[in-house]
PDB file of N, CA and C in Angstrom:
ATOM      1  N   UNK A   1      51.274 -95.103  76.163  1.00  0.00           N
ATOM      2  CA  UNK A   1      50.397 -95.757  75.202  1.00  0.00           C
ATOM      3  C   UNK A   1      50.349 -94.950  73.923  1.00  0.00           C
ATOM      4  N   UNK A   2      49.912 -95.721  72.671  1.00  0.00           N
ATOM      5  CA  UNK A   2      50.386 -95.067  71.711  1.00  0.00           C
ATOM      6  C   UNK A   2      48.537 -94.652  71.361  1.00  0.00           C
ATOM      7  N   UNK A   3      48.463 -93.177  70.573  1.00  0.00           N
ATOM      8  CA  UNK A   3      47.408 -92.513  70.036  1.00  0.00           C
ATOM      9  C   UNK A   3      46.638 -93.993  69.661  1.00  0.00           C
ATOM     10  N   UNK A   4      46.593 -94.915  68.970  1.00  0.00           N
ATOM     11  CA  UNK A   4      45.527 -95.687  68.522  1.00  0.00           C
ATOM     12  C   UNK A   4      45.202 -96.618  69.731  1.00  0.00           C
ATOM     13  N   UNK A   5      46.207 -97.287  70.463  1.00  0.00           N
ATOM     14  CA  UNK A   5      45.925 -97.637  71.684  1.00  0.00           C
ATOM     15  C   UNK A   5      44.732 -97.091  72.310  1.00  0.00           C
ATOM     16  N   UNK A   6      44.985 -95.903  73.020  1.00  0.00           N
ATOM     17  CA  UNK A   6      44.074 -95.037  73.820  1.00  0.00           C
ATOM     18  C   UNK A   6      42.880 -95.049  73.120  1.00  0.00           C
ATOM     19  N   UNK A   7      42.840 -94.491  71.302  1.00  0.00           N
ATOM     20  CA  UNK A   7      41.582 -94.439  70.765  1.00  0.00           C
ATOM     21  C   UNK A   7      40.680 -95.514  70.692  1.00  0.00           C
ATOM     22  N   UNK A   8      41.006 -96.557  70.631  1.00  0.00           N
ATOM     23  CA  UNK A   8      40.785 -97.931  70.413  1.00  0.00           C
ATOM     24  C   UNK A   8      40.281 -98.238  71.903  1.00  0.00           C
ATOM     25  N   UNK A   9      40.700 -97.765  72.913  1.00  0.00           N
ATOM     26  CA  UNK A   9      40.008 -98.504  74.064  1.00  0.00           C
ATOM     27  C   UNK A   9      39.139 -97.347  74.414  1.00  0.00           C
ATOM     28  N   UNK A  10      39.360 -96.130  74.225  1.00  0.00           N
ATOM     29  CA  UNK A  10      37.842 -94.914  74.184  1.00  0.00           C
ATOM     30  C   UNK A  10      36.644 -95.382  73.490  1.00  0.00           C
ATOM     31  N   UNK A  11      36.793 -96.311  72.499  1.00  0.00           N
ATOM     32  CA  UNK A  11      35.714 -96.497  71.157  1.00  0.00           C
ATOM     33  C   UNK A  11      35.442 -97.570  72.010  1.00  0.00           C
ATOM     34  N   UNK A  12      35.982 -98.734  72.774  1.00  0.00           N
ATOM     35  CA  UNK A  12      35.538-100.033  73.076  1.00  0.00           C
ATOM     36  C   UNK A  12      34.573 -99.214  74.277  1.00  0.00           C
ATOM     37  N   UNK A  13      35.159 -98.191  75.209  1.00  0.00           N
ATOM     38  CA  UNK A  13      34.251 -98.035  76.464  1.00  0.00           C
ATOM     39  C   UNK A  13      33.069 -97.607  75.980  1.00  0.00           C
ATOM     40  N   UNK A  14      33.105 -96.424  74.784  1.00  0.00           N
ATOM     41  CA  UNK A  14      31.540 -96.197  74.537  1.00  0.00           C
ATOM     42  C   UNK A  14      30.637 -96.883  73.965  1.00  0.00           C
ATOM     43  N   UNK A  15      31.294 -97.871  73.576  1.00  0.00           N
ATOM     44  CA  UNK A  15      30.284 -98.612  72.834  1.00  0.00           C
ATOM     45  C   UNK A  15      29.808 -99.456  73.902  1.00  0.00           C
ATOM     46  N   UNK A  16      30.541-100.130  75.137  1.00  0.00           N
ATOM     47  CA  UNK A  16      30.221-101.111  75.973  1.00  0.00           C
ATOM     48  C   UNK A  16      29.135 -99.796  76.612  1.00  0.00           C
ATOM     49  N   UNK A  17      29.303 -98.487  76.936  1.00  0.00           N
ATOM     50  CA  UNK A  17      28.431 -97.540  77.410  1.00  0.00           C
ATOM     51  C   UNK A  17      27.486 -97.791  76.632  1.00  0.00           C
ATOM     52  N   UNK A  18      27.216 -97.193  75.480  1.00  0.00           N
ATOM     53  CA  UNK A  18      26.199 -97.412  74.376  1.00  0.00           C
ATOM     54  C   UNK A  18      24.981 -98.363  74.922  1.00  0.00           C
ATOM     55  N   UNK A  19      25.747 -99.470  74.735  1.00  0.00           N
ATOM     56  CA  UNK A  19      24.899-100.733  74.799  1.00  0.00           C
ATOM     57  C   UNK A  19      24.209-101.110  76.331  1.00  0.00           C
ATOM     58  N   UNK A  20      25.366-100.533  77.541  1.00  0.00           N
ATOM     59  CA  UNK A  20      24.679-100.465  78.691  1.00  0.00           C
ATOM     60  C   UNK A  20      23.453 -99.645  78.722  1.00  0.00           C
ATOM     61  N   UNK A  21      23.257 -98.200  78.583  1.00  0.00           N
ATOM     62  CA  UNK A  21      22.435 -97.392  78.437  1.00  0.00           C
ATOM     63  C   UNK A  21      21.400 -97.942  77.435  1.00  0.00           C
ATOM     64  N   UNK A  22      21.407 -98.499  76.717  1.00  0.00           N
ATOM     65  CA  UNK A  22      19.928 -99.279  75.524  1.00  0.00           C
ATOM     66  C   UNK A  22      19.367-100.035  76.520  1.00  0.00           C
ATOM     67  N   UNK A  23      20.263-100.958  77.386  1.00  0.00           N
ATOM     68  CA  UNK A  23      19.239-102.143  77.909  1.00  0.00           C
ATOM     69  C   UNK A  23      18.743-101.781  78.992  1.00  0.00           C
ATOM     70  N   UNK A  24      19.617-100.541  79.827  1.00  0.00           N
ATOM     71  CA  UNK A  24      19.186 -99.847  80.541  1.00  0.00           C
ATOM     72  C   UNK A  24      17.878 -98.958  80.901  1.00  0.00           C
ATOM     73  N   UNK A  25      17.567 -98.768  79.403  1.00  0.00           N
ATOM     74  CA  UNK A  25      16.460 -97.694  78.898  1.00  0.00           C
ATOM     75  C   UNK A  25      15.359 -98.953  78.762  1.00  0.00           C
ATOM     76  N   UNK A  26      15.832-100.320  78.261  1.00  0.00           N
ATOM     77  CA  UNK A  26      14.588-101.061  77.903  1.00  0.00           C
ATOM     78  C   UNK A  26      14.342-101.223  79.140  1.00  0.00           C
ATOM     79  N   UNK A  27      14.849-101.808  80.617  1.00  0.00           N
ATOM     80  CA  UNK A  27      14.245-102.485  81.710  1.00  0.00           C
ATOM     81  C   UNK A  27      13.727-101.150  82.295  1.00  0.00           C
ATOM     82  N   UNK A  28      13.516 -99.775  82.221  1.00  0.00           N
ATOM     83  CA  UNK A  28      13.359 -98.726  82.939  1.00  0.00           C
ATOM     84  C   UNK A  28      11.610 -98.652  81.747  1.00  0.00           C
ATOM     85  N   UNK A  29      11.202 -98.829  80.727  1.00  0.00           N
ATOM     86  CA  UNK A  29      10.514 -98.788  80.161  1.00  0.00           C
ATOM     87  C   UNK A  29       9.342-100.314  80.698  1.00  0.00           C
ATOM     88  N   UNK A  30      10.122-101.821  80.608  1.00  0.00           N
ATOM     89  CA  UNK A  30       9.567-102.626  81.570  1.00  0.00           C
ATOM     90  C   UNK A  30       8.750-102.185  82.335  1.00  0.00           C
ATOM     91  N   UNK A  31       9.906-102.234  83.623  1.00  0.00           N
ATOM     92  CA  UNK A  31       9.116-101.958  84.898  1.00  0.00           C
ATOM     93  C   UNK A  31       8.129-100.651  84.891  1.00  0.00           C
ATOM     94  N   UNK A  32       8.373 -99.785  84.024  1.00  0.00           N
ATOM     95  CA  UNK A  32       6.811 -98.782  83.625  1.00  0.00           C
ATOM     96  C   UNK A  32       5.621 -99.298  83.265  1.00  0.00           C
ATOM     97  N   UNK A  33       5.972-100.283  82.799  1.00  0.00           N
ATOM     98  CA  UNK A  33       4.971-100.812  82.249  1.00  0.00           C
ATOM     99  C   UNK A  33       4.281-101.465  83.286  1.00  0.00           C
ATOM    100  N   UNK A  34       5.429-102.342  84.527  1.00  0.00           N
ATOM    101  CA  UNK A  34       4.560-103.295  85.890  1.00  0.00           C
ATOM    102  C   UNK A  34       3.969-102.049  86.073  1.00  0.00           C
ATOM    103  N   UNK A  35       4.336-100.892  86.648  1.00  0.00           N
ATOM    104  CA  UNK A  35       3.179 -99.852  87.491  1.00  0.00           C
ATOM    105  C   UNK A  35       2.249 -99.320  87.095  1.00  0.00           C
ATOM    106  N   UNK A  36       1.837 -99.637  85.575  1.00  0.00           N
ATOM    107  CA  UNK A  36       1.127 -98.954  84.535  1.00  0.00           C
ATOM    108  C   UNK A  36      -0.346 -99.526  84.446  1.00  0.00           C
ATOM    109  N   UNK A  37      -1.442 -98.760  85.234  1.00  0.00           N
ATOM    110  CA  UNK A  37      -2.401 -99.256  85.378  1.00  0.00           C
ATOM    111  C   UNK A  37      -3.241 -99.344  83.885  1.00  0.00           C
ATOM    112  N   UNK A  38      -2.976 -98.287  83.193  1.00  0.00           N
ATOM    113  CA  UNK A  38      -3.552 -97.969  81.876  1.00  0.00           C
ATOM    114  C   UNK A  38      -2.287 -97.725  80.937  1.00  0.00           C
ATOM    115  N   UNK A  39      -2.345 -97.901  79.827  1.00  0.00           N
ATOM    116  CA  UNK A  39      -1.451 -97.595  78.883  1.00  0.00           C
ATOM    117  C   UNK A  39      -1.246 -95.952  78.601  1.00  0.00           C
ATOM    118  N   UNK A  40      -2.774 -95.092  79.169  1.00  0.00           N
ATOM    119  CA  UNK A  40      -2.033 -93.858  79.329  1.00  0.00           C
ATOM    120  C   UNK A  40      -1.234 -93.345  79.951  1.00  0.00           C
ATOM    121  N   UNK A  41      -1.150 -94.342  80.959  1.00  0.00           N
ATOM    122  CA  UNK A  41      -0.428 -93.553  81.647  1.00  0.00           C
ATOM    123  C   UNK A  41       0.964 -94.155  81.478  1.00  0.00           C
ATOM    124  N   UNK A  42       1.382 -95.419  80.985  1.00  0.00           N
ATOM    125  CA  UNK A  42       2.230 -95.592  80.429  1.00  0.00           C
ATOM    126  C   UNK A  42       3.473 -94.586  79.767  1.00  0.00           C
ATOM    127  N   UNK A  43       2.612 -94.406  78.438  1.00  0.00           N
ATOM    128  CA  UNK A  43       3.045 -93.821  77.752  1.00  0.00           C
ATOM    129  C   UNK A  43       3.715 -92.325  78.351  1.00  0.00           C
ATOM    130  N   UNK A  44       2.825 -91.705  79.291  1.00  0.00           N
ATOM    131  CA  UNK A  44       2.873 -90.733  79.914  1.00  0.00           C
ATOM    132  C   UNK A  44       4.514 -90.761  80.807  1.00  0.00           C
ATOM    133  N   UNK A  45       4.900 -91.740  81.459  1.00  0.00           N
ATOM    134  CA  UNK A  45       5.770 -92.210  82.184  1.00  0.00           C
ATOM    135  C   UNK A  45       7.396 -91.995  80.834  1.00  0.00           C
ATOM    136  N   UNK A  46       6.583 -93.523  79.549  1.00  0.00           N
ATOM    137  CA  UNK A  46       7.699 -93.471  78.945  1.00  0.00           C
ATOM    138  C   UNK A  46       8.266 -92.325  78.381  1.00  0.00           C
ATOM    139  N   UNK A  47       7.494 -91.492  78.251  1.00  0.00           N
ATOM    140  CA  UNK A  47       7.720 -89.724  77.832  1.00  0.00           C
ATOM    141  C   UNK A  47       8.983 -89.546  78.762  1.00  0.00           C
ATOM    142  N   UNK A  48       8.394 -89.059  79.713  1.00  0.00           N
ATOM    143  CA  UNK A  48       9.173 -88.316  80.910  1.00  0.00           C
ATOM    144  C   UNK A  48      10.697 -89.203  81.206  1.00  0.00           C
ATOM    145  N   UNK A  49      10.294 -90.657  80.979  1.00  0.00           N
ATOM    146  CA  UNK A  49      12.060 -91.518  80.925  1.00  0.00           C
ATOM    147  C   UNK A  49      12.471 -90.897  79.571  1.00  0.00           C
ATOM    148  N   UNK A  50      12.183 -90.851  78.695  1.00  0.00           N
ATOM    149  CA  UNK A  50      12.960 -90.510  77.521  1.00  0.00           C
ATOM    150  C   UNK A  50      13.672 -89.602  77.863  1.00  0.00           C
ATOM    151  N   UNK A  51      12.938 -88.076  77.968  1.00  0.00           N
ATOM    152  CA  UNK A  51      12.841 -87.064  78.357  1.00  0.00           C
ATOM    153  C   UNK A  51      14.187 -87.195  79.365  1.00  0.00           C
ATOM    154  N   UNK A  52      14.341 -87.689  80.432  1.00  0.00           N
ATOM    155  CA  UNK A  52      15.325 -87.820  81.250  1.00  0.00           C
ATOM    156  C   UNK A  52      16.376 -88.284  80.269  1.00  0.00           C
ATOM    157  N   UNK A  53      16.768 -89.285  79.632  1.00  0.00           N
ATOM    158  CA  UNK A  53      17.357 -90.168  78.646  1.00  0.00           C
ATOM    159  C   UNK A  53      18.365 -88.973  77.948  1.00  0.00           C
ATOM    160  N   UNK A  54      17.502 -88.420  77.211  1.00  0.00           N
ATOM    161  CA  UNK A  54      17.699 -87.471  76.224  1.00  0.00           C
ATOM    162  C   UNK A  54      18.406 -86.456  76.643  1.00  0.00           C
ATOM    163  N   UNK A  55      17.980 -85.739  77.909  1.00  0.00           N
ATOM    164  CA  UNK A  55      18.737 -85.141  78.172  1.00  0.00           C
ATOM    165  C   UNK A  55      20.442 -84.755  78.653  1.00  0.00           C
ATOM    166  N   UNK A  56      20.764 -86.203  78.857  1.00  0.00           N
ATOM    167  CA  UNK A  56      22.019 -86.503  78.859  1.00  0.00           C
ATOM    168  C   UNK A  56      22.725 -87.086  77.972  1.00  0.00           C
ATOM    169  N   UNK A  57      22.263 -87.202  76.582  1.00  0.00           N
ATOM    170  CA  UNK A  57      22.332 -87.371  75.455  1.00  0.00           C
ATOM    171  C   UNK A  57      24.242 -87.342  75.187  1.00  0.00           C
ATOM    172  N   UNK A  58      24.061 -86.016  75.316  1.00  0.00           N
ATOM    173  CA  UNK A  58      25.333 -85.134  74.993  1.00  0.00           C
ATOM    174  C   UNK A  58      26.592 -85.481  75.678  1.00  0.00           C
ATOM    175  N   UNK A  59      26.566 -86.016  76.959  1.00  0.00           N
ATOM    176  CA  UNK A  59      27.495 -86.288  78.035  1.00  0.00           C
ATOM    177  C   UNK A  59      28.750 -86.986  76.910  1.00  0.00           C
ATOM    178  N   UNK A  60      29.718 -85.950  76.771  1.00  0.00           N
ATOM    179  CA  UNK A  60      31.350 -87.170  76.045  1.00  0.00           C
ATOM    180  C   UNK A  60      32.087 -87.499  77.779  1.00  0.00           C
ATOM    181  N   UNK A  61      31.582 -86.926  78.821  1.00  0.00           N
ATOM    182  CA  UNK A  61      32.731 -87.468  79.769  1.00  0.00           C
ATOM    183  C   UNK A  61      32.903 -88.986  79.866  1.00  0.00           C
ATOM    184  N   UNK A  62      33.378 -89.915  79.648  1.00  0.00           N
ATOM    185  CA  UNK A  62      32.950 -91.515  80.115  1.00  0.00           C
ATOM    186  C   UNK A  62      33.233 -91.876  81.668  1.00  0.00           C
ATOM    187  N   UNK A  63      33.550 -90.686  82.102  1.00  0.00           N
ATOM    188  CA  UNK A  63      33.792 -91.238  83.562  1.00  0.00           C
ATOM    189  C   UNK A  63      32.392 -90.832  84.381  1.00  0.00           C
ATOM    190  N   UNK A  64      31.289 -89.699  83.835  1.00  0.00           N
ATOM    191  CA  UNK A  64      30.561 -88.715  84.113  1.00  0.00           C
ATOM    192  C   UNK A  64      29.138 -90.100  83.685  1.00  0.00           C
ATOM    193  N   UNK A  65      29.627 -90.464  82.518  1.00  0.00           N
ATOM    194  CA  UNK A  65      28.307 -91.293  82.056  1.00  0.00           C
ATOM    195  C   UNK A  65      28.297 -92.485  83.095  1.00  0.00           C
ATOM    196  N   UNK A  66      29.289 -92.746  83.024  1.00  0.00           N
ATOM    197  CA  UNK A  66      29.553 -94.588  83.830  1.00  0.00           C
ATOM    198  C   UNK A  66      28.824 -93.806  85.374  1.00  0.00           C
ATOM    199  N   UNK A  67      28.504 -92.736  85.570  1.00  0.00           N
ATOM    200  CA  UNK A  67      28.409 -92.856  87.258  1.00  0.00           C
ATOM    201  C   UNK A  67      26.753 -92.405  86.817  1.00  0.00           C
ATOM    202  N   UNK A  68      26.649 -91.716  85.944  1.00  0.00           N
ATOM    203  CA  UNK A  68      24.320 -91.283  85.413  1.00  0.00           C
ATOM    204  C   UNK A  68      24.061 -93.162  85.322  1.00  0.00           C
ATOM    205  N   UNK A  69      25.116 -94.023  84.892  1.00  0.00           N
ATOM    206  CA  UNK A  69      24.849 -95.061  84.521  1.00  0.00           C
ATOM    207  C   UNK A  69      24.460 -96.209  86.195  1.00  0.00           C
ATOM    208  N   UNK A  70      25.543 -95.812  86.364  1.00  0.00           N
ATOM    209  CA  UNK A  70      25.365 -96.467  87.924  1.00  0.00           C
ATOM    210  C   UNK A  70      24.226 -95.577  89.082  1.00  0.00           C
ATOM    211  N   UNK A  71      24.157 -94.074  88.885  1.00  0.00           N
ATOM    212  CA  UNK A  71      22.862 -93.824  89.393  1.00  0.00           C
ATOM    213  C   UNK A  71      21.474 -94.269  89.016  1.00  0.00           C
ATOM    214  N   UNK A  72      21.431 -94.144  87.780  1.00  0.00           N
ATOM    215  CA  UNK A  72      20.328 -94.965  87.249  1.00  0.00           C
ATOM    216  C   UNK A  72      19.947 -96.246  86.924  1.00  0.00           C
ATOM    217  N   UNK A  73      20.690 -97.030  87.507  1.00  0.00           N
ATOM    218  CA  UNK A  73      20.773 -98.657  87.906  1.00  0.00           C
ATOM    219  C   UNK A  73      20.019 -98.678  89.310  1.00  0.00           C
ATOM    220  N   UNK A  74      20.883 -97.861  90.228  1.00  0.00           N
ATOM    221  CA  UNK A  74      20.700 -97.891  91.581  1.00  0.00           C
ATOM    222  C   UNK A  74      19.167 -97.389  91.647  1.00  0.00           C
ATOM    223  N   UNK A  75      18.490 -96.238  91.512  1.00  0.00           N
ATOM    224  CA  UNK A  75      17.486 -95.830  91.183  1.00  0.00           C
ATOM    225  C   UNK A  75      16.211 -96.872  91.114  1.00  0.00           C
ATOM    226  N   UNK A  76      16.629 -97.607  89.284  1.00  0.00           N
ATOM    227  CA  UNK A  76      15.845 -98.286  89.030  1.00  0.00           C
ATOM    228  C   UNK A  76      15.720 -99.592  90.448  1.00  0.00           C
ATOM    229  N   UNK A  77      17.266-100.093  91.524  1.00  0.00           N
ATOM    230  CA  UNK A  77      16.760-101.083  91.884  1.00  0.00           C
ATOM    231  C   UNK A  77      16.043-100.853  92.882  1.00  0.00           C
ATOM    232  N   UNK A  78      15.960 -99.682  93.436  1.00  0.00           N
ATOM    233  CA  UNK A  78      15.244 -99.014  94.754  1.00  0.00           C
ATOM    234  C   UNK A  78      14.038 -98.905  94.266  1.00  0.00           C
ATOM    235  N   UNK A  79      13.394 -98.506  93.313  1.00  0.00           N
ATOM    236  CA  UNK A  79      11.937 -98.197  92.969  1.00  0.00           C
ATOM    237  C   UNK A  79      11.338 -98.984  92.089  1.00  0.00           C
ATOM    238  N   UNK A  80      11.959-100.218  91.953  1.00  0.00           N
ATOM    239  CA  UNK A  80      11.313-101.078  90.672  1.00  0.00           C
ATOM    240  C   UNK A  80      10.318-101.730  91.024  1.00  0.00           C
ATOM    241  N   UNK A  81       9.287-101.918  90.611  1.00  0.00           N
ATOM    242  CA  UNK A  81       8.167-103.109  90.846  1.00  0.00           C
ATOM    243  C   UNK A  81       8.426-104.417  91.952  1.00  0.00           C
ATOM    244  N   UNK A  82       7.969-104.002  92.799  1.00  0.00           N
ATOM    245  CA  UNK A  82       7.840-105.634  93.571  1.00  0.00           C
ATOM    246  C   UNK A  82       7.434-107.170  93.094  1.00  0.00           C
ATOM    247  N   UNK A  83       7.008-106.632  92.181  1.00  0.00           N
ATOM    248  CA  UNK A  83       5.932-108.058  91.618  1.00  0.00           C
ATOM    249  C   UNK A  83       5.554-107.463  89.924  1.00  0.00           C
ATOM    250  N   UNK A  84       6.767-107.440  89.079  1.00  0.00           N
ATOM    251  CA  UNK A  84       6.821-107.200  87.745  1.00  0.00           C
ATOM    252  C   UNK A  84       6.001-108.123  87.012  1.00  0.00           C
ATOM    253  N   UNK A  85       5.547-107.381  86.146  1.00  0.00           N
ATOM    254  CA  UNK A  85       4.807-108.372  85.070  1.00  0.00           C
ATOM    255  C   UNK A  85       5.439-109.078  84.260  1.00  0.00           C
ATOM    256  N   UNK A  86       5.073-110.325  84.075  1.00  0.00           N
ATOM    257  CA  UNK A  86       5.714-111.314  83.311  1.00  0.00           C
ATOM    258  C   UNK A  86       4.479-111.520  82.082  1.00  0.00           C
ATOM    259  N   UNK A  87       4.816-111.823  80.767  1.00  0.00           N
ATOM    260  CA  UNK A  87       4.146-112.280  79.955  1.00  0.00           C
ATOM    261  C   UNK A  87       3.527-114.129  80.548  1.00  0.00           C
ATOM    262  N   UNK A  88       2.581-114.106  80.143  1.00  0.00           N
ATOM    263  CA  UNK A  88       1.921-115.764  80.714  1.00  0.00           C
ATOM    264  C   UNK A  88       2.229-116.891  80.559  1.00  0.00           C
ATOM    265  N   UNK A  89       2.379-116.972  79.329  1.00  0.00           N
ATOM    266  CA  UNK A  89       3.797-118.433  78.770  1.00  0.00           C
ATOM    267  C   UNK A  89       5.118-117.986  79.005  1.00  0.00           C
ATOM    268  N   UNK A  90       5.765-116.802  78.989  1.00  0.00           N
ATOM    269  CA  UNK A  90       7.404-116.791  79.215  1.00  0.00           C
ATOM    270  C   UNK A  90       7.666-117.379  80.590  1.00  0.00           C
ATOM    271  N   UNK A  91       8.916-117.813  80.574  1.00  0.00           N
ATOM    272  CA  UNK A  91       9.398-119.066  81.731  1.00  0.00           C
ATOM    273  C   UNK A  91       8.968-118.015  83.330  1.00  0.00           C
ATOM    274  N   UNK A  92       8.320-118.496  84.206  1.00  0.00           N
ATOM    275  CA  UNK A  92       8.131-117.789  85.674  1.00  0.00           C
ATOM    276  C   UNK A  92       6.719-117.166  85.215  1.00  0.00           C
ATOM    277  N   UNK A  93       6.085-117.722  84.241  1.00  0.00           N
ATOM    278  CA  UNK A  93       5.119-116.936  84.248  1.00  0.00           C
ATOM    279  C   UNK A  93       3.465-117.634  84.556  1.00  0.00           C
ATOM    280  N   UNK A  94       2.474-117.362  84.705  1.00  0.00           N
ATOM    281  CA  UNK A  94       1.280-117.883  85.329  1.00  0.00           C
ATOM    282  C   UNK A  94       1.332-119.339  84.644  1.00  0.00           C
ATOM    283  N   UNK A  95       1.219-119.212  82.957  1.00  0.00           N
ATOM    284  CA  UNK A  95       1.118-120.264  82.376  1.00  0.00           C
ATOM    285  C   UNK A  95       2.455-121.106  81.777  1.00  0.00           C
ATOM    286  N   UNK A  96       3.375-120.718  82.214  1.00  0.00           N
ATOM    287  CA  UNK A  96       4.318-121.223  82.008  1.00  0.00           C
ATOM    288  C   UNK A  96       4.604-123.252  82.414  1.00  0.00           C
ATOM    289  N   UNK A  97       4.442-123.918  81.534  1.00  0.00           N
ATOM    290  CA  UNK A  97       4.539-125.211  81.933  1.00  0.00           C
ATOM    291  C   UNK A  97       3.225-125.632  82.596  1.00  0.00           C
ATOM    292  N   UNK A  98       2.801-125.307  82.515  1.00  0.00           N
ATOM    293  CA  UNK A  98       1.039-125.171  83.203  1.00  0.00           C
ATOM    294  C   UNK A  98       0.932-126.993  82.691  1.00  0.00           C
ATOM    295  N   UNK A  99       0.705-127.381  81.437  1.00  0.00           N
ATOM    296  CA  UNK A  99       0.108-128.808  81.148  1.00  0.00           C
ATOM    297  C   UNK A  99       1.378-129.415  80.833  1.00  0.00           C
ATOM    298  N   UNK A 100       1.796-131.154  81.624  1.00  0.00           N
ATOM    299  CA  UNK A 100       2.527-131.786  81.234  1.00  0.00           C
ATOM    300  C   UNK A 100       2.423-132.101  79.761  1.00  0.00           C
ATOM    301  N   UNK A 101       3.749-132.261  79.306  1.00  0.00           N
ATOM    302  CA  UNK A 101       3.661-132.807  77.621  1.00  0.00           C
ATOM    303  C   UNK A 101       2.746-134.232  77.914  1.00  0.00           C
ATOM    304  N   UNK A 102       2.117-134.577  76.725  1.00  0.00           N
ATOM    305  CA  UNK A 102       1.742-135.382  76.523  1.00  0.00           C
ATOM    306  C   UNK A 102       2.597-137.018  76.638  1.00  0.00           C
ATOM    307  N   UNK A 103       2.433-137.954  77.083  1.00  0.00           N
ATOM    308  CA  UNK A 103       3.511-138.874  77.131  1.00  0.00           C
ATOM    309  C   UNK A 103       3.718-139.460  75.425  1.00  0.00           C
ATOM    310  N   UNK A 104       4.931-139.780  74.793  1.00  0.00           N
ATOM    311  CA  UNK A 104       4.719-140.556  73.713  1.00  0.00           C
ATOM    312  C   UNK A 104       5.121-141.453  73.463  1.00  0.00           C
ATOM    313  N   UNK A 105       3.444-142.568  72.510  1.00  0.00           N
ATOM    314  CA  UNK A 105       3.144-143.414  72.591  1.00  0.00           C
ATOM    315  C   UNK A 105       4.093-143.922  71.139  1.00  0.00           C
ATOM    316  N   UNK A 106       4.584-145.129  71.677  1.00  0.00           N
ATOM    317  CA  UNK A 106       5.081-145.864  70.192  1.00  0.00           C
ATOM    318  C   UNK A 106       4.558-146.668  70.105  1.00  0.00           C
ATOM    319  N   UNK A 107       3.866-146.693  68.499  1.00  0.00           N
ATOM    320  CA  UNK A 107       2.799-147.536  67.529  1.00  0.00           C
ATOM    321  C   UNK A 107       3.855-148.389  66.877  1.00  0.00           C
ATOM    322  N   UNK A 108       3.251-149.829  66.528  1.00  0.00           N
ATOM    323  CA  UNK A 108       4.275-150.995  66.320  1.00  0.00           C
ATOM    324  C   UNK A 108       3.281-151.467  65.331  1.00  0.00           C
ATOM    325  N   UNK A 109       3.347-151.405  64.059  1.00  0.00           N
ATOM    326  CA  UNK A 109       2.371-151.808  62.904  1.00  0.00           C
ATOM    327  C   UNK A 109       3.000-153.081  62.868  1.00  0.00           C
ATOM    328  N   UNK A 110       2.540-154.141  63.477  1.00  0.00           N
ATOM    329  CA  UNK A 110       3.182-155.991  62.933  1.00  0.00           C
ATOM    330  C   UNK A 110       2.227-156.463  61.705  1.00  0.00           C
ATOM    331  N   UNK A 111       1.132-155.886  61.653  1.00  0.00           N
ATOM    332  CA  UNK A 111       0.161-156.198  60.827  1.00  0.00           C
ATOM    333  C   UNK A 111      -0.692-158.335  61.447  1.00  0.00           C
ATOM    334  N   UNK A 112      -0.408-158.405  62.843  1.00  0.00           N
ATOM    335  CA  UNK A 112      -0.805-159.535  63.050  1.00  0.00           C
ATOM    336  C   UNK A 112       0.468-160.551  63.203  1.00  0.00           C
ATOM    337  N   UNK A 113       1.499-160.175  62.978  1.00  0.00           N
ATOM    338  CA  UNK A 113       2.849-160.378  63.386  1.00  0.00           C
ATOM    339  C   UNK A 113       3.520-160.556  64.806  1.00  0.00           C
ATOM    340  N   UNK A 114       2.702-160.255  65.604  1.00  0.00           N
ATOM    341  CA  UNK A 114       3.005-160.251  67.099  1.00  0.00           C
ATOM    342  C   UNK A 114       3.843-161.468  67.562  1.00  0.00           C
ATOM    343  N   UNK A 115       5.142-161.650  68.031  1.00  0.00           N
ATOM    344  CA  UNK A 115       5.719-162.452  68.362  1.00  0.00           C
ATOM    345  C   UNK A 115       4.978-162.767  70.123  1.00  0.00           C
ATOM    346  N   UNK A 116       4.907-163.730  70.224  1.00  0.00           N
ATOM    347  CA  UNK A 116       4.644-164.001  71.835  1.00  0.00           C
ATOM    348  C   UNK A 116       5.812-164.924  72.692  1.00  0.00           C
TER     349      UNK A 116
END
């Protein structure tokens, strides 16, 4: 393979890394939030994920990240919330679809025009 080849598919893996690890970090912040009786303690939690986060910051191996990546998938699915919080209108949520739409009515102005 030629030098831009190789570089070109190094730049595609970290970035597909990149972007795994962001959404990764958002659902690990989520589900802090289901166990989060108070927002202090929240916050307290999201510290200590960062904190973890951060510290592997530095990792250039991509074979080293893809497996912190797959431990911390696995992790999150072993200890995640049983019963996550959902916002109340988003779809699965308490109020979600709660009241049928209204049916609609079509108005026919004949003005006394009524054919029978």
């Amino acid at each position: 393979m030629s030098l831009a080849a190789t570089t070109s598919t190094y730049l595609a893996r970290r970035a597909a890394q990149k972007e795994r690890v962001r959404l990764l970090y958002r659902r690990c912040l989520k589900d802090a939030l289901s166990w989060a009786v108070h927002r202090r303690l929240f916050w307290e939690d999201a510290s200590k994920m960062r904190d973890a986060f951060e510290a592997n910051r530095h990792v250039d191996d991509v074979d080293r990240i893809d497996k912190l990546i797959e431990a911390t998938e696995a992790r999150l699915t072993r200890y995640g919330h049983p019963d996550p919080y959902i916002v109340p209108v988003a779809p699965d949520g308490s109020k979600f679809a709660r009241n049928p739409p209204v049916p609609e009515v079509e108005i026919v102005f004949d003005y006394g025009l009524e054919k029978y």
